[in-house]
Protein backbone atom coordinates (compact mmCIF):
# COMPACT_ATOMS: atom_id res chain seq x y z
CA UNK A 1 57.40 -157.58 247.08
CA UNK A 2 55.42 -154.59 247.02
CA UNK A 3 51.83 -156.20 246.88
CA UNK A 4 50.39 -159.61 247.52
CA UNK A 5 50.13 -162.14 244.65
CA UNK A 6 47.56 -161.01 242.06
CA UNK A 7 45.37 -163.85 240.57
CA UNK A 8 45.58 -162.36 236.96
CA UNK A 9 48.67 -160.13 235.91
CA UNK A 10 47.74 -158.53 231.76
CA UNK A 11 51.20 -157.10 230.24
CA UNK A 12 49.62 -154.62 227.77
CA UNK A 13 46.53 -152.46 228.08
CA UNK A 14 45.77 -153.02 224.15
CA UNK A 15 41.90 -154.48 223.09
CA UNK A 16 42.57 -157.88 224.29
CA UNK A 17 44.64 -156.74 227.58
CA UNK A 18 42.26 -153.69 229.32
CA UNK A 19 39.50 -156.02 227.96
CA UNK A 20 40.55 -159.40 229.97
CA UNK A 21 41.75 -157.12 232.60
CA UNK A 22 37.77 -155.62 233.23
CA UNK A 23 36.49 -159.26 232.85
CA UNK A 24 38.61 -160.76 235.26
CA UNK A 25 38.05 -158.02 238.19
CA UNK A 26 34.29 -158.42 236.61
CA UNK A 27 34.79 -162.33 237.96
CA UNK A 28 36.23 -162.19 241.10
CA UNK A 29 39.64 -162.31 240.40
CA UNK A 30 42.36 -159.89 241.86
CA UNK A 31 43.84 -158.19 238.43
CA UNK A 32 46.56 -155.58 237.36
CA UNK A 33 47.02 -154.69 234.18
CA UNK A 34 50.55 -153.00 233.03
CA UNK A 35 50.99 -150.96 230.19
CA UNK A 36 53.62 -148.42 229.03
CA UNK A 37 51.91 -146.76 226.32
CA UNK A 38 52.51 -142.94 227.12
CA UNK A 39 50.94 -139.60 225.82
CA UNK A 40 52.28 -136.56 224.39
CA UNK A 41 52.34 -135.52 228.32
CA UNK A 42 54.30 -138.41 229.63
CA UNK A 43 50.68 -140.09 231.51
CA UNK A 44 49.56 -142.84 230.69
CA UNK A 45 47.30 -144.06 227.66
CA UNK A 46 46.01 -147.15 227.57
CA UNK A 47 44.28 -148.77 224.43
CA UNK A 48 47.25 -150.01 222.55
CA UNK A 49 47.63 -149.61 218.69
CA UNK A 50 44.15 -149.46 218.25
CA UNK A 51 43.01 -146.50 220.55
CA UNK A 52 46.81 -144.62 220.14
CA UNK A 53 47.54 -144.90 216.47
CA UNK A 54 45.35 -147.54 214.57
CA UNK A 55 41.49 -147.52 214.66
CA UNK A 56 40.29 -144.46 216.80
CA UNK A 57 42.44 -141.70 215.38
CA UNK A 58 41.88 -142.96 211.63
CA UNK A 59 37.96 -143.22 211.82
CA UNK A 60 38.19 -139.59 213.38
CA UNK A 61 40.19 -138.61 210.26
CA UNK A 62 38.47 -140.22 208.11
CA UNK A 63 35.09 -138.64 209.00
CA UNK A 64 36.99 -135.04 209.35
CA UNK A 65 38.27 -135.81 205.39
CA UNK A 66 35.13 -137.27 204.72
CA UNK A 67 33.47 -134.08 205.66
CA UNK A 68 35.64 -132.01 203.88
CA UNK A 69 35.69 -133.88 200.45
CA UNK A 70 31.35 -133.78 200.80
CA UNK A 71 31.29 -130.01 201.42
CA UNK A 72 33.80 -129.31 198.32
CA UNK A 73 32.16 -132.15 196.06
CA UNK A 74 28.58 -133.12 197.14
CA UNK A 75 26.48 -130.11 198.95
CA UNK A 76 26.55 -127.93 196.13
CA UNK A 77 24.09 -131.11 194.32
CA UNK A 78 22.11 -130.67 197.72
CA UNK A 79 21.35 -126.85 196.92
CA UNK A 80 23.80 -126.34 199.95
CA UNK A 81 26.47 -123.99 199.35
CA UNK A 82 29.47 -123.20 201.87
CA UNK A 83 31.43 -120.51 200.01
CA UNK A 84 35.38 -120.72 200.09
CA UNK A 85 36.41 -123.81 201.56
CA UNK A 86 39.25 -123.95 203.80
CA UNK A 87 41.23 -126.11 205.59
CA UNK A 88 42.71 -126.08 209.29
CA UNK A 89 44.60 -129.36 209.66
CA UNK A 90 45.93 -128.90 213.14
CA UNK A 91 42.96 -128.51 214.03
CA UNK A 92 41.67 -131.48 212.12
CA UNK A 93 44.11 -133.50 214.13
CA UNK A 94 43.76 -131.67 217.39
CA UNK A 95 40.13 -133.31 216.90
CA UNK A 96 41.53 -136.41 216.62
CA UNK A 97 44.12 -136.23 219.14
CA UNK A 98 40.78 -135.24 221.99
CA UNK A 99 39.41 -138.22 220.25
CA UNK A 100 41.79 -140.53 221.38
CA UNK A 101 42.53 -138.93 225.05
CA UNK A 102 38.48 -139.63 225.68
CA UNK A 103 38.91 -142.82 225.18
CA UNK A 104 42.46 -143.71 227.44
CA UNK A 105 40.52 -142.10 230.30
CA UNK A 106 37.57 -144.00 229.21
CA UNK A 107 39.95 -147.01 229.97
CA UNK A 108 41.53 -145.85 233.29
CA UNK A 109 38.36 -144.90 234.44
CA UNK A 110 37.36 -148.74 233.75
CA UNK A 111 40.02 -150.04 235.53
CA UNK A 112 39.19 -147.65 238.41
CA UNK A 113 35.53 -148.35 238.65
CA UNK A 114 36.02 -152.48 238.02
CA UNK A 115 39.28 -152.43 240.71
CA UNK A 116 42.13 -153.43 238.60
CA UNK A 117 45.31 -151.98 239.44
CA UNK A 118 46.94 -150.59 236.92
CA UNK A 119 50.80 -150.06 236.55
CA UNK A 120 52.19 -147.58 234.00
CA UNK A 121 55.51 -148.64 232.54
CA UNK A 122 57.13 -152.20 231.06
CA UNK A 123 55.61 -154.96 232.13
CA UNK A 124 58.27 -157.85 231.55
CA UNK A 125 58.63 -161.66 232.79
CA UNK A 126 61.81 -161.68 235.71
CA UNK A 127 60.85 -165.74 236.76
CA UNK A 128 58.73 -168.23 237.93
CA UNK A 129 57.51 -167.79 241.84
CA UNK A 130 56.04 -170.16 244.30
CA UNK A 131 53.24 -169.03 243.35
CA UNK A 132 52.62 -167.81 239.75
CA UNK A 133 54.87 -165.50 237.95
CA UNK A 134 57.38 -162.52 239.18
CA UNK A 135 56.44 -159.65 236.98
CA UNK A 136 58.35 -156.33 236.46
CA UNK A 137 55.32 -153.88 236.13
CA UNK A 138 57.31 -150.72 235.28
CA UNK A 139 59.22 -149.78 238.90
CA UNK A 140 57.81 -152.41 241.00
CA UNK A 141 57.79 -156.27 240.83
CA UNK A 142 54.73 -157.84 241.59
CA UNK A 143 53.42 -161.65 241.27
CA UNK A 144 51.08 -162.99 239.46
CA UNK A 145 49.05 -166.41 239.94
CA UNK A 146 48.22 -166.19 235.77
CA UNK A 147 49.54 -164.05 233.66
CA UNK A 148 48.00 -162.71 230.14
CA UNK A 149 49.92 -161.16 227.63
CA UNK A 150 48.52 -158.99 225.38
CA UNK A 151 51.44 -156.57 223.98
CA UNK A 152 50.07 -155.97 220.21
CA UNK A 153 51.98 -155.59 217.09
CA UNK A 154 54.66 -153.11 215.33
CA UNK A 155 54.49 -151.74 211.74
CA UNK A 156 56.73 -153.83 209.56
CA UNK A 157 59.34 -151.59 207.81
CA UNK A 158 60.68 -152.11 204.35
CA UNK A 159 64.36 -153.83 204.57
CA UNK A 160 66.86 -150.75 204.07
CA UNK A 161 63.76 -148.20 204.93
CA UNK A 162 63.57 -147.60 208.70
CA UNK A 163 60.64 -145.23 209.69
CA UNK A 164 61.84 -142.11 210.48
CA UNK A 165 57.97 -141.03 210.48
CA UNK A 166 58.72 -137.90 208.74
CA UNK A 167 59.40 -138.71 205.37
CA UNK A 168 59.17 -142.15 205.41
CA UNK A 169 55.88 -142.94 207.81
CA UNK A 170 54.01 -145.85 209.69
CA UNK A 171 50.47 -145.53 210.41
CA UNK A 172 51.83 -143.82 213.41
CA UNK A 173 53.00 -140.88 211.12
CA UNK A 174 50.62 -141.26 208.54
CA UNK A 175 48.38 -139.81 211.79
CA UNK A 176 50.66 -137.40 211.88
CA UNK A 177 50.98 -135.52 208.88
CA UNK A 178 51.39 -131.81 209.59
CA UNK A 179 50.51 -130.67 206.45
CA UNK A 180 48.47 -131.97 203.10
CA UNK A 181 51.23 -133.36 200.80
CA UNK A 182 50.98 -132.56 197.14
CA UNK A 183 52.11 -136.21 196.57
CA UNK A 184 51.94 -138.92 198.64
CA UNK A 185 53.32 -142.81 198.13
CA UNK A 186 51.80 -145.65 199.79
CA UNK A 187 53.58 -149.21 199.67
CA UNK A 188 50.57 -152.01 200.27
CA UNK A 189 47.04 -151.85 199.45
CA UNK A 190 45.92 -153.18 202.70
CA UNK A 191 43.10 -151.92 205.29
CA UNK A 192 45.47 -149.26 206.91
CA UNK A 193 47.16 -148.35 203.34
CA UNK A 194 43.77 -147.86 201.63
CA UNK A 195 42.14 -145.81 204.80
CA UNK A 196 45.48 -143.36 204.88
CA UNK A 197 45.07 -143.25 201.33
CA UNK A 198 41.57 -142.13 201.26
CA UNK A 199 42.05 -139.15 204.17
CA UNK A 200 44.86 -137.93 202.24
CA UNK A 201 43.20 -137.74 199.05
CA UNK A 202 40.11 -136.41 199.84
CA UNK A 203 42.21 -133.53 201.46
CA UNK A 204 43.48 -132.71 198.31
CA UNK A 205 46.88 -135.13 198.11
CA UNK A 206 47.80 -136.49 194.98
CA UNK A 207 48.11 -140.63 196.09
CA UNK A 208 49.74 -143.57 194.35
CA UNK A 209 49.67 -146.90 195.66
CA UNK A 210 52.40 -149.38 194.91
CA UNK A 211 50.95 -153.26 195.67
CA UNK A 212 53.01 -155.89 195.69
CA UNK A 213 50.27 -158.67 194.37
CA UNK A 214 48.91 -159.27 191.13
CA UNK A 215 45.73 -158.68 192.54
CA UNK A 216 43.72 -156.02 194.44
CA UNK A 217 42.13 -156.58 198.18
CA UNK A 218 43.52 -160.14 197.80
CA UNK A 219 41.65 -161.39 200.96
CA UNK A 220 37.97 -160.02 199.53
CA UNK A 221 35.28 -161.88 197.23
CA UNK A 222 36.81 -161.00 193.71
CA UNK A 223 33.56 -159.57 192.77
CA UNK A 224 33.74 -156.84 195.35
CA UNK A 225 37.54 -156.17 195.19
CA UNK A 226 36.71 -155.54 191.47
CA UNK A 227 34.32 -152.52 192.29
CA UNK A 228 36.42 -151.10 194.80
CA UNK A 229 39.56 -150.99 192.17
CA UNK A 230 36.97 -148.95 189.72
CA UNK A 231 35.53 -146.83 192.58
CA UNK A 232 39.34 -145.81 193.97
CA UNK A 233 40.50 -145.21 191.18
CA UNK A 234 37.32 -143.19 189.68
CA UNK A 235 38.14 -141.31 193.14
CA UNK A 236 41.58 -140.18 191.87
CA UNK A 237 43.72 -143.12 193.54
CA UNK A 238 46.50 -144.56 191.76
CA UNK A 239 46.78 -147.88 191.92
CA UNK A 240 49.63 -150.09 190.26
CA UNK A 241 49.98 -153.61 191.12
CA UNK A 242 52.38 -156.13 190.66
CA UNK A 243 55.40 -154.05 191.29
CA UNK A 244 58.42 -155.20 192.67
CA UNK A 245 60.02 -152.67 194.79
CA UNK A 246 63.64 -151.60 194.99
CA UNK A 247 65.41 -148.67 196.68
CA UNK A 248 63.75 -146.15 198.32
CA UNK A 249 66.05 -142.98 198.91
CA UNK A 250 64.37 -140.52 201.50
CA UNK A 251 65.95 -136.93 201.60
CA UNK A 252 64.73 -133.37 203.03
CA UNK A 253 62.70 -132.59 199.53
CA UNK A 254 60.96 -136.04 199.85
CA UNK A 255 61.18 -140.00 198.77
CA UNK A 256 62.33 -141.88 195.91
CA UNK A 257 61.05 -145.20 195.39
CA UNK A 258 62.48 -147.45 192.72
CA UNK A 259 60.39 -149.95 191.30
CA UNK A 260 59.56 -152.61 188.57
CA UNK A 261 56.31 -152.55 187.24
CA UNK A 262 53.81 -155.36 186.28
CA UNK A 263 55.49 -155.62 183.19
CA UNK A 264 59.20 -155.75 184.35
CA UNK A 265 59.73 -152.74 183.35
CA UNK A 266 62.39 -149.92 185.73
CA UNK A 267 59.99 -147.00 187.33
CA UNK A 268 60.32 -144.50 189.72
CA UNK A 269 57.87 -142.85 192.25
CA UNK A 270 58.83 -139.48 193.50
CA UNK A 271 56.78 -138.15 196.70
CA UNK A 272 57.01 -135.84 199.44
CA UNK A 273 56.14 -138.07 201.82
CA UNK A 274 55.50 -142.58 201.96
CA UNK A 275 53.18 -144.43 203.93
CA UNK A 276 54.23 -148.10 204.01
CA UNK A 277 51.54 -150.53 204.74
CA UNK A 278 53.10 -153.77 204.56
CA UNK A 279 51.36 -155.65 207.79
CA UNK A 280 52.47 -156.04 211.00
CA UNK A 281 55.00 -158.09 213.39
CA UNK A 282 54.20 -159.35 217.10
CA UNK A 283 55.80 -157.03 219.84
CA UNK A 284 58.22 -159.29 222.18
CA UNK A 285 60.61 -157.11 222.50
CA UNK A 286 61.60 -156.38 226.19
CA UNK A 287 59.29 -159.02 227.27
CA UNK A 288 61.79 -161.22 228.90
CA UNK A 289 60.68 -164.14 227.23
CA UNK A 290 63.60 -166.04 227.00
CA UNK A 291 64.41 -165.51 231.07
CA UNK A 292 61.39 -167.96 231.92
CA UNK A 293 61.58 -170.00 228.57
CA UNK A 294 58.00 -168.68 226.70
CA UNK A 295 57.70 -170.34 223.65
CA UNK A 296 58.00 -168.15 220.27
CA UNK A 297 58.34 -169.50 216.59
CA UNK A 298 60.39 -168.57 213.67
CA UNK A 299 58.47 -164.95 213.03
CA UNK A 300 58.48 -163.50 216.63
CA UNK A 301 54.58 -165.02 217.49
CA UNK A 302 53.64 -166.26 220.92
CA UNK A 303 52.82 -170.03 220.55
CA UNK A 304 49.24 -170.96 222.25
CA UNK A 305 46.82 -173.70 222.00
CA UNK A 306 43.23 -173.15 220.67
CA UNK A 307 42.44 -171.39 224.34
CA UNK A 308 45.36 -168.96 224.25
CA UNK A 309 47.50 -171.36 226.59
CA UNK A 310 50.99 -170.66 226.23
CA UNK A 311 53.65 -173.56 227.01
CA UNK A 312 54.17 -171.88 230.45
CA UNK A 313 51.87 -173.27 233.12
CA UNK A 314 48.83 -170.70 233.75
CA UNK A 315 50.51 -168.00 230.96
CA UNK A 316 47.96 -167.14 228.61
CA UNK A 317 48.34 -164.88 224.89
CA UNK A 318 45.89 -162.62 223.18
CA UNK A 319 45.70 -160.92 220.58
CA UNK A 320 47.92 -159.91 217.79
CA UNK A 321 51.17 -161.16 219.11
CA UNK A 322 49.32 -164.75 218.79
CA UNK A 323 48.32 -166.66 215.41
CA UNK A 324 45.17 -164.85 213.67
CA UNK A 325 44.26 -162.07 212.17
CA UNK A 326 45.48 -159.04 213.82
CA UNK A 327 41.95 -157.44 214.82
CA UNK A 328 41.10 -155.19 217.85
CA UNK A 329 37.72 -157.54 217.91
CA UNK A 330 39.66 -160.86 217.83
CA UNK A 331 41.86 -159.59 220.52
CA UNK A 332 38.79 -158.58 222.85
CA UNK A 333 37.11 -161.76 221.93
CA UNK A 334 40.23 -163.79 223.16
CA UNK A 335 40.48 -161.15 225.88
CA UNK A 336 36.81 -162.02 227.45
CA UNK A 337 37.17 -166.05 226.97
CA UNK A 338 40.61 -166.39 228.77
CA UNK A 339 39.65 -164.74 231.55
CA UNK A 340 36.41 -166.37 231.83
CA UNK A 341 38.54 -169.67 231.47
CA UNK A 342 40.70 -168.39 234.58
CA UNK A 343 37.95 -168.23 236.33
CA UNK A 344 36.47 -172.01 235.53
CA UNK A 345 33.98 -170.96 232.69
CA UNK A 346 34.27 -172.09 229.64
CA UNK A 347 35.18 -168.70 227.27
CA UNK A 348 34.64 -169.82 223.94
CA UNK A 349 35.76 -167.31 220.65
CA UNK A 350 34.65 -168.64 217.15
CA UNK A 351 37.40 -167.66 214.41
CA UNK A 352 35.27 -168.93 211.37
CA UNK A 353 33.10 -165.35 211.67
CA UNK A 354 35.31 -162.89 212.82
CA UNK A 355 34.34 -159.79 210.63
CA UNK A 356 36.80 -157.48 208.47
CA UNK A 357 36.01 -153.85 207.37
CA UNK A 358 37.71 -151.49 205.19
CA UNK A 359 36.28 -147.61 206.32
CA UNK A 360 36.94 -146.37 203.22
CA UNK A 361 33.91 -145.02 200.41
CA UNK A 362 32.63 -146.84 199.32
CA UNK A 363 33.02 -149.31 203.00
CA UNK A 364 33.95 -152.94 202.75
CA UNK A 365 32.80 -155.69 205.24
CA UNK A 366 33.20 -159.68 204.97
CA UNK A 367 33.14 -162.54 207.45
């Protein structure tokens, strides 16, 4: 062994993992945190989903759109006028990419200033040890008295449609785009499928969403998901739900999705490129679960008690590879309260008001 026993080892630098990571060195307690999230560099970027390729990059884009659509739509009612627009989108996303790099080095230089040792590469269960848990934290083993894992949540793809994030695109690609599409598809009307949407449209893409449901924003007061439909679509979104979708064929000129409408009727979508939004499945793979016998069920999730206790002795679970809604807040909440449980306190996170928010324009927030 390379280093004495740590009290707390975090697999995964995501919200909930860098977050229980701080508190714990905040309380005394010895902590690593291992994470193999990499940049476009090879060095390390901690944040998970939500700093690399979920909420930080799509807020920056969706100010950077949101300043483009007002200076081509709205100024001009302000007696402001800006001459030929233009458009530089690699530099749009070079914004965002800065965007994000502030904030992994905001995170390192956390862990640095709070004295958690942090590990770039895997981190991965080998066994149980006299004392705690042998971890693989990307070259070196190390042990750890508790262990939290906190190792997020992949984009789920459409059975027979594998992301190739060039035609066919996660929100990882729909980050990505290197230029505005003249069409774009998006399959689910969620919070990521609605956000993508709206950057894409107000850049001048021509966006139809396909939803699944009978109804729009399901999980919203009915009221409110009613305005939104009229304020979308008054916005130039098209929105069809109730579809049923079938093939989708993805060549070099674009992606054909085959679909049956809300009236059982055979349609087609042709785009040049697809987002599909169609939520999100727990990340276990490489974890090594099944070496020390960590409880999963049926769909992949990390089974815990109402304190994030796995069925391991002192193994712990945040975030979204546990039950709940798969928030960067929830995740930090649980994040905070298991280490403060670690260290004898009683960490307490209240799931009956954990906020939602749509960042689209009109914005939507509920508890």
């Amino acid at each position: 062994m390379t280093a004495p026993p740590f009290d707390v080892v975090v697999i995964g630098g995501g919200p909930g993992g860098y977050i229980a990571a701080i508190r714990a060195a905040q309380l005394g307690l010895n902590t690593a945190c291992i994470d193999e999230w990499k940049n476009d560099k090879g060095g390390p970027a901690p944040g998970g989903t939500c700093t690399n390729v979920g909420c930080i990059p799509s807020k920056a884009l969706l100010q950077s759109s949101e300043h483009f659509e007002h200076a081509g739509h709205a100024f001009a009612d302000h007696g402001i006028g800006v001459g030929k627009l233009s458009l530089d989108i690699a530099k749009m996303l070079g914004r965002k990419d800065t965007v994000v790099k502030q904030n992994n080095d905001g995170i390192l230089y956390l862990f640095k200033k709070n004295k958690v040792t942090f590990f770039h590469g895997r981190g991965s269960f080998v066994k149980a040890a006299a004392d705690g848990w042998e971890i693989q934290a990307g070259e070196e083993q190390i042990v750890g008295k508790h262990v939290v894992v906190d190792t997020g949540s992949n984009a789920r793809a459409l059975p027979g449609a594998p992301f190739d994030e060039d035609r066919i695109l996660s929100n990882d690609g729909a980050l990505r785009i290197p230029s505005v599409p003249k069409t774009l598809g998006l399959i689910g009307s969620g919070v990521i499928g609605l956000e993508m949407g709206s950057v894409w449209r107000r850049l001048g893409a021509e966006v139809t969403v396909l939803e699944a449901l009978p109804t729009f924003l399901g999980a919203v007061d009915e009221q409110i998901a009613k305005e939104a439909h009229k304020a979308f679509t008054k916005q130039g979104l098209k929105i069809e739900l109730g579809v049923k979708v079938g093939e989708v064929k993805s060549g070099h000129g674009g992606v054909s999705v085959a679909y049956t409408n809300a009236k059982g009727e055979a349609a087609k979508l042709d785009v040049e490129r697809l987002i599909v939004s169609i939520g999100r499945v727990p990340n276990t793979i490489g974890l090594n679960a099944e070496a020390v016998g960590l409880m999963l069920d049926q769909r992949g999730v990390i089974v815990v008690d109402d304190d994030c206790r796995t069925n391991l002795a002192n193994v712990w679970a945040v975030g979204d590879v546990v039950r709940g809604p798969m928030l960067a807040h929830k995740a930090e909440e649980e994040g905070v309260a298991v280490a403060e449980r670690i260290a004898g306190q009683h960490g307490h996170v209240n799931f009956n008001t954990i906020p939602w928010v749509i960042y689209t324009s009109p914005e939507i927030a509920w508890v």
